[in-house]
C-alpha atoms as a PDB file:
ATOM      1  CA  UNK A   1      20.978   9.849  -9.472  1.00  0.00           C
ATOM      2  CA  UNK A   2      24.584   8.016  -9.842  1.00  0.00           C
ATOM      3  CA  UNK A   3      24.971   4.825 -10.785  1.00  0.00           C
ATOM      4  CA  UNK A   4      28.068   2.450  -9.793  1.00  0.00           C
ATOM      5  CA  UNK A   5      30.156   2.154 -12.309  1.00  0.00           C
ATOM      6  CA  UNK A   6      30.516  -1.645 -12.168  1.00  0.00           C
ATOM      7  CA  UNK A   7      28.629  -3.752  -9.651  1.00  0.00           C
ATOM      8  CA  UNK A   8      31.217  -5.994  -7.494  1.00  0.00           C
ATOM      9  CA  UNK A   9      30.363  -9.881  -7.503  1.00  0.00           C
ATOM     10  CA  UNK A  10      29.121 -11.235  -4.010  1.00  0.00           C
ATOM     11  CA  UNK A  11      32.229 -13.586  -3.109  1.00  0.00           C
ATOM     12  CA  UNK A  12      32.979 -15.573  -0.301  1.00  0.00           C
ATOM     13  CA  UNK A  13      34.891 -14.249   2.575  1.00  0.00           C
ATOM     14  CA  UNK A  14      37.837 -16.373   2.953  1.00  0.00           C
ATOM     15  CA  UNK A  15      38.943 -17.355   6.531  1.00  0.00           C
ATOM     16  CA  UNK A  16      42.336 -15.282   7.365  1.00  0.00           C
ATOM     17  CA  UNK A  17      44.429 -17.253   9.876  1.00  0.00           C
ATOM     18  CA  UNK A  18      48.131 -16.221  11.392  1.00  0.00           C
ATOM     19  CA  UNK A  19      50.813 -19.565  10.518  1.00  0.00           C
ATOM     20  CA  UNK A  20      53.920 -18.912  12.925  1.00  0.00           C
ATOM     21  CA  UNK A  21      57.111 -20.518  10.237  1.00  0.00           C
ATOM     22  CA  UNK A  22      59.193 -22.898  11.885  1.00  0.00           C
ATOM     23  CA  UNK A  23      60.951 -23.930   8.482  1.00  0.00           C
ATOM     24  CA  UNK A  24      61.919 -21.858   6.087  1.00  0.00           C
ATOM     25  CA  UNK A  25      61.841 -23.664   2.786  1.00  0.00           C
ATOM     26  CA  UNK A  26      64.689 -24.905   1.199  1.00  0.00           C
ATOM     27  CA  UNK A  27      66.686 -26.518   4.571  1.00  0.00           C
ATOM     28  CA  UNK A  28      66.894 -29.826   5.901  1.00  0.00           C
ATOM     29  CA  UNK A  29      66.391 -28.771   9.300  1.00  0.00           C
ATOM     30  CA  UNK A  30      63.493 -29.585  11.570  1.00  0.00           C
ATOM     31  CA  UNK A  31      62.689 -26.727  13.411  1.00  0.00           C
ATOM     32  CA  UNK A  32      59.675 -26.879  16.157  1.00  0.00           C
ATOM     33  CA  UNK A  33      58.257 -24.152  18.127  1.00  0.00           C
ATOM     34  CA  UNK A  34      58.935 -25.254  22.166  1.00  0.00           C
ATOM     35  CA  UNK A  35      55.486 -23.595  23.539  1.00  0.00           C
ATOM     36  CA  UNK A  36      56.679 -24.180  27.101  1.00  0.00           C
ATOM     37  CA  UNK A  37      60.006 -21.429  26.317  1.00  0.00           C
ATOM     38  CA  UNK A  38      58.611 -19.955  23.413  1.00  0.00           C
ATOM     39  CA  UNK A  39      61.221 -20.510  21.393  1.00  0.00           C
ATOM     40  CA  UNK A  40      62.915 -22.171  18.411  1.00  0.00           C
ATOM     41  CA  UNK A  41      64.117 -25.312  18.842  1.00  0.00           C
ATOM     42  CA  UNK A  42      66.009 -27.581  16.172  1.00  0.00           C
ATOM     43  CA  UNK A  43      64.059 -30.835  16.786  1.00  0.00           C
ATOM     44  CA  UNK A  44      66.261 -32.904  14.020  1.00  0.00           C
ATOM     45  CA  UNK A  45      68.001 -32.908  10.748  1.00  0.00           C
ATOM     46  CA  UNK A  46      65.998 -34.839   8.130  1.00  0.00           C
ATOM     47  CA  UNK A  47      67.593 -38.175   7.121  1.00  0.00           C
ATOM     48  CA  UNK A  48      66.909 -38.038   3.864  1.00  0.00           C
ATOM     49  CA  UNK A  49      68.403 -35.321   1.339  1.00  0.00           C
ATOM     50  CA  UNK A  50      65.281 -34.058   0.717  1.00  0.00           C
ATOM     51  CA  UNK A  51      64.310 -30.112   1.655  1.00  0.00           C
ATOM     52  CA  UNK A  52      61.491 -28.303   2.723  1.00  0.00           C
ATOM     53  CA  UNK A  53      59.652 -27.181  -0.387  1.00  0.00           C
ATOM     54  CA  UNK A  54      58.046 -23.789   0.635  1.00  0.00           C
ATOM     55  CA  UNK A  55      57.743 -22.748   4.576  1.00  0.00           C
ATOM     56  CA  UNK A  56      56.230 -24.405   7.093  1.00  0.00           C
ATOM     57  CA  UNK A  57      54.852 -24.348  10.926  1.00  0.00           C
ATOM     58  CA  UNK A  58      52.084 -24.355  12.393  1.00  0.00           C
ATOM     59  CA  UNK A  59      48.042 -22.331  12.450  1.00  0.00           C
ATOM     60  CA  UNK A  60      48.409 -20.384  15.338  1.00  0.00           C
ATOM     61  CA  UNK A  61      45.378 -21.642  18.518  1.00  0.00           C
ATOM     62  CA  UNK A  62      44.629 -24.944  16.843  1.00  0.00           C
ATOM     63  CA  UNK A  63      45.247 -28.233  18.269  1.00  0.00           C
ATOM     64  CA  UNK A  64      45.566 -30.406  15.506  1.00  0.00           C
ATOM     65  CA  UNK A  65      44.103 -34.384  15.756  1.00  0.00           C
ATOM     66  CA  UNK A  66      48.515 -35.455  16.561  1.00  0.00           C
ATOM     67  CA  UNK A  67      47.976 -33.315  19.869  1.00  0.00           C
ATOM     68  CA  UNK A  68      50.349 -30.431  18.181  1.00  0.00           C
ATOM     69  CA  UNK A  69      49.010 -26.982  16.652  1.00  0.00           C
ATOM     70  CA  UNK A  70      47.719 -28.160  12.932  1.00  0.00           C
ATOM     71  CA  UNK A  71      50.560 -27.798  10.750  1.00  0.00           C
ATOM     72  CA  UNK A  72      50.514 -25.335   7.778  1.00  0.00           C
ATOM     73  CA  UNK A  73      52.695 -24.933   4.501  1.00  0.00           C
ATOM     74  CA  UNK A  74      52.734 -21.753   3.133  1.00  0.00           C
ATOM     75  CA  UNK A  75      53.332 -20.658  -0.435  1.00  0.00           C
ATOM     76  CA  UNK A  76      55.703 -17.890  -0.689  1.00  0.00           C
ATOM     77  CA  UNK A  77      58.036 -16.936  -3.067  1.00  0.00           C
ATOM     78  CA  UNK A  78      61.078 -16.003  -0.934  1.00  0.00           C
ATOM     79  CA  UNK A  79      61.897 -17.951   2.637  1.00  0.00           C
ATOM     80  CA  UNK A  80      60.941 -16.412   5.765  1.00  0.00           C
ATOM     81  CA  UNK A  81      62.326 -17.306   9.010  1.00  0.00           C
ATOM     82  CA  UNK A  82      61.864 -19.468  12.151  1.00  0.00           C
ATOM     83  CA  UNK A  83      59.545 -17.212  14.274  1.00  0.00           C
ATOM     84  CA  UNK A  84      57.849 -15.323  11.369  1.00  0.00           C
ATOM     85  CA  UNK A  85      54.179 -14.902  11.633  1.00  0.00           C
ATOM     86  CA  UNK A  86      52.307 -15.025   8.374  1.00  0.00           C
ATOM     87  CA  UNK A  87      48.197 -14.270   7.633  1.00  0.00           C
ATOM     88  CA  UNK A  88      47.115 -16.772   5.308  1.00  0.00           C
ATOM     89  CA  UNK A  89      44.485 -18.305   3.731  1.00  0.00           C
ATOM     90  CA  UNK A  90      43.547 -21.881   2.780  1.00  0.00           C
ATOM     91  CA  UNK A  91      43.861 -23.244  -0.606  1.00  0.00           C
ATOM     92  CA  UNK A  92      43.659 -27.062   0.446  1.00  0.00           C
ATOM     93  CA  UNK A  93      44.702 -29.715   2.607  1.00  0.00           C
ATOM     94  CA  UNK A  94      47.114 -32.706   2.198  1.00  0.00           C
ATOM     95  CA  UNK A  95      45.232 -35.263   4.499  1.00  0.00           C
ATOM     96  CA  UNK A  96      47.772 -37.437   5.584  1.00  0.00           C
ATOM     97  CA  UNK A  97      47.992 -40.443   8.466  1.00  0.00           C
ATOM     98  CA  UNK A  98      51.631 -41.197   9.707  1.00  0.00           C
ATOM     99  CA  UNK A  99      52.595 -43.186  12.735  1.00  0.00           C
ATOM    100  CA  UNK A 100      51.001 -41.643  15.292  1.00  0.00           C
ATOM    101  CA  UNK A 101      47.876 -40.914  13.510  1.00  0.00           C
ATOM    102  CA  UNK A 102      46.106 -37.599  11.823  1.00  0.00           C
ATOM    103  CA  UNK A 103      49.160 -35.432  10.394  1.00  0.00           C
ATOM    104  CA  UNK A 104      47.181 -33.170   8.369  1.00  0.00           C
ATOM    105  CA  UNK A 105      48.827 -29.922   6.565  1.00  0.00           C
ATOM    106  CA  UNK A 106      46.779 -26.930   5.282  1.00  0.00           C
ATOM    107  CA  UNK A 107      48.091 -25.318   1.951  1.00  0.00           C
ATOM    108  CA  UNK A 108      48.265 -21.935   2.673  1.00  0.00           C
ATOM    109  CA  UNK A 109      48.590 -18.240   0.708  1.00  0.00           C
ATOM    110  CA  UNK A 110      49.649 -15.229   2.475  1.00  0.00           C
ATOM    111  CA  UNK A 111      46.675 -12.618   2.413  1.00  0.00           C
ATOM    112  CA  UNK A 112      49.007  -9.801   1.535  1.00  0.00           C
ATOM    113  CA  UNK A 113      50.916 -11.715  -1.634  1.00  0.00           C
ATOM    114  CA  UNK A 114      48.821  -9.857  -4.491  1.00  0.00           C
ATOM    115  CA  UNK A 115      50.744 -12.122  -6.786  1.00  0.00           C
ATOM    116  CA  UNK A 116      48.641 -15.033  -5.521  1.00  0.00           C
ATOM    117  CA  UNK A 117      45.356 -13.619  -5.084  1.00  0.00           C
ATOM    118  CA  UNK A 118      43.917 -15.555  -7.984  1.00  0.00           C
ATOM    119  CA  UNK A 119      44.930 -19.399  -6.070  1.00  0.00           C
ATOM    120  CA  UNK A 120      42.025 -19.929  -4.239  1.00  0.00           C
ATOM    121  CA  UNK A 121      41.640 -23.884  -4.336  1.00  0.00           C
ATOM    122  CA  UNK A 122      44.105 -26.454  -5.449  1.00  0.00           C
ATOM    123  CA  UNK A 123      42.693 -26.662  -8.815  1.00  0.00           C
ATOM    124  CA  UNK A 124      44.533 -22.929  -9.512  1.00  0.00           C
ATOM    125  CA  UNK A 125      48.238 -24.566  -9.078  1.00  0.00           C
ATOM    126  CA  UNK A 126      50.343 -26.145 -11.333  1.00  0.00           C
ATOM    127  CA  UNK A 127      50.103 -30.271 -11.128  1.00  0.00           C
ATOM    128  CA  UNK A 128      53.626 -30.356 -10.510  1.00  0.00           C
ATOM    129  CA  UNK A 129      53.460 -28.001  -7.358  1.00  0.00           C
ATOM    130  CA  UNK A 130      51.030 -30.235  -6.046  1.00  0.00           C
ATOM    131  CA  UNK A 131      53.343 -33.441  -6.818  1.00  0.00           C
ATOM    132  CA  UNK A 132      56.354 -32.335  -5.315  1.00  0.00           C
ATOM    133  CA  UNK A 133      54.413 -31.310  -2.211  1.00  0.00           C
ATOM    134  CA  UNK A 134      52.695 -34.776  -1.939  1.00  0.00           C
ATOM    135  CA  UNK A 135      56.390 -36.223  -2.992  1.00  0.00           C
ATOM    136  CA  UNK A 136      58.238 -34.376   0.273  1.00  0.00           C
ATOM    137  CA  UNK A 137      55.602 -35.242   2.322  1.00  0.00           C
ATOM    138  CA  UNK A 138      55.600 -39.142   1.364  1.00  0.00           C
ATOM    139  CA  UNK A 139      59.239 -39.452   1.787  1.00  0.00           C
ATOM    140  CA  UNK A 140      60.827 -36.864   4.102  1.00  0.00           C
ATOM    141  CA  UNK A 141      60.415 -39.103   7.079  1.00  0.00           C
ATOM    142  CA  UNK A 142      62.187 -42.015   4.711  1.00  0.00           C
ATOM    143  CA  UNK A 143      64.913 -43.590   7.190  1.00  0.00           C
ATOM    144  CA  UNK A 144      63.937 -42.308  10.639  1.00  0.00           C
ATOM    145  CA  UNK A 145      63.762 -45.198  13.112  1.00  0.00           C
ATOM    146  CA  UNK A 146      60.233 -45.785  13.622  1.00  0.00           C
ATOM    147  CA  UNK A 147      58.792 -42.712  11.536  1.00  0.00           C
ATOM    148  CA  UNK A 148      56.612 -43.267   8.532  1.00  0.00           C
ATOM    149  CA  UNK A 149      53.803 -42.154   6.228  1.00  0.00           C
ATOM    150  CA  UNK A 150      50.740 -44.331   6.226  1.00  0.00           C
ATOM    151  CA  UNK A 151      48.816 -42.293   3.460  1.00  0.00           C
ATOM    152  CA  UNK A 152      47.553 -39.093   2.154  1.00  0.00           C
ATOM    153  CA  UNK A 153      44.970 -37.267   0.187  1.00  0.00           C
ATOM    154  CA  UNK A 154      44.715 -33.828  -0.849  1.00  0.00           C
ATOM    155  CA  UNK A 155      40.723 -31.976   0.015  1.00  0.00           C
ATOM    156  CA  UNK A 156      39.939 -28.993  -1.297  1.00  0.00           C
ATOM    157  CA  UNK A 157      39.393 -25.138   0.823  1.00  0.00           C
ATOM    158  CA  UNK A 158      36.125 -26.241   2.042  1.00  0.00           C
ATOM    159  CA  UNK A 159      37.711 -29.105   4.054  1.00  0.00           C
ATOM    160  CA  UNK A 160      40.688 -27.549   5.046  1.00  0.00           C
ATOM    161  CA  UNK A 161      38.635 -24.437   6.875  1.00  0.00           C
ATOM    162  CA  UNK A 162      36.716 -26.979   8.575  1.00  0.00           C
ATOM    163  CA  UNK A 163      39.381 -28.844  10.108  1.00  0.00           C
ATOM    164  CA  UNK A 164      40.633 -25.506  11.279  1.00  0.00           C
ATOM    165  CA  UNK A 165      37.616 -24.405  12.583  1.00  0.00           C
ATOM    166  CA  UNK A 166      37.767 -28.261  14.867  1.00  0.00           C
ATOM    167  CA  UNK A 167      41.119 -27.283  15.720  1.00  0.00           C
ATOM    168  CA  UNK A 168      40.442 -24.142  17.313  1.00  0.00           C
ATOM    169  CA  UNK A 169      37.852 -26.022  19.269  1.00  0.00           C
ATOM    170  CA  UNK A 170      39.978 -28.699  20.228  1.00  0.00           C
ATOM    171  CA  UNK A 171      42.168 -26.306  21.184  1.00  0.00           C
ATOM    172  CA  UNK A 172      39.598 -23.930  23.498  1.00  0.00           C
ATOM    173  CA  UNK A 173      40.904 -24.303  27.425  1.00  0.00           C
ATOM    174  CA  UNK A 174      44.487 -25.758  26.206  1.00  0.00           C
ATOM    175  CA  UNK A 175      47.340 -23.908  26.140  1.00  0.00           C
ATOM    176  CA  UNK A 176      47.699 -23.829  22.868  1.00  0.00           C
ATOM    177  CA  UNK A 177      44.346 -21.479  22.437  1.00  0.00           C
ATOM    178  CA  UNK A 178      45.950 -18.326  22.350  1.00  0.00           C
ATOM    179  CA  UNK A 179      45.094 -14.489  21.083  1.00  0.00           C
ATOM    180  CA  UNK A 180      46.132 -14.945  17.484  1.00  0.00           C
ATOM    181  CA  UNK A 181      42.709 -17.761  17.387  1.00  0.00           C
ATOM    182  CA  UNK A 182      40.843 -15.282  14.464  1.00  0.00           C
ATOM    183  CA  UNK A 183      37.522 -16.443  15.368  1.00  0.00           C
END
């Protein structure tokens, strides 16, 4: 009879989730999705001279607790580009409040970065990627008539996959629910 050669660990299936980029990283430049067109749209330069510090968008079928798909930043090494659809996973959340209300962000890995397979909660970054995160996010709506940042905390994988999870409810019989919704 033949035995395995190694017996895999049981580990916990990680929810896989598509983020469409609306910012690559590294600009100024406030990009936004218009869902009634489908396209791009350049919603505003930042006021501040701070840049986007890895992409961003959105989780594609969610309906995030600002009435906007929940917003996502992705860690990748290289930009993308306005439009690109990545499959990620989370890693955390930065739980912030601005002026409207609920503004959270999911931390995200691209499922097909082997690189990066070993980050699976915040813990596995570097301190300093997690300040300079938290530091755009705190200050990139600096100077904006009426914008600000109320607070923020980061949660761990746990929390983040729930609030997706609500989002995709919230977002069942919108137009925002859409065919990329994974579950």
């Amino acid at each position: 009879m033949d035995q395995p050669a190694f017996i895999r660990p049981t580990i916990q299936p990680s929810l896989h989730f598509d983020v469409t980029i609306e910012i690559p990283k590294g600009t100024k430049n406030k990009y936004e999705m218009d869902h009634h067109t489908g396209r791009i749209r350049l919603d505003r330069t930042l006021f501040t001279s701070t840049q986007y510090p890895n992409d961003y968008g959105f989780i594609e079928g969610t309906l995030g607790q600002d009435g906007d798909p929940l917003d996502a930043m992705v860690l990748i090494p290289e930009p993308t580009f306005p439009g690109a659809l990545v499959e990620c996973r989370a890693i955390g959340m930065f739980r912030m409040t601005d002026e409207m209300g609920g503004d959270d962000k999911v931390l995200c890995i691209p499922v097909a970065d082997q690189r990066q397979n070993q980050i699976k909660e915040l813990t596995d970054l570097p301190n300093l990627t997690l300040l300079e995160i938290e530091h755009f996010f705190s200050v990139y709506k600096d100077l904006e008539p009426g914008k600000s940042v109320e607070g923020a905390v980061w949660v761990g994988h746990s929390e983040a996959e729930m609030e997706i999870r609500a989002s995709w409810e919230r977002a069942r019989g919108t137009s925002y629910a859409n065919e990329f919704t994974r579950e």
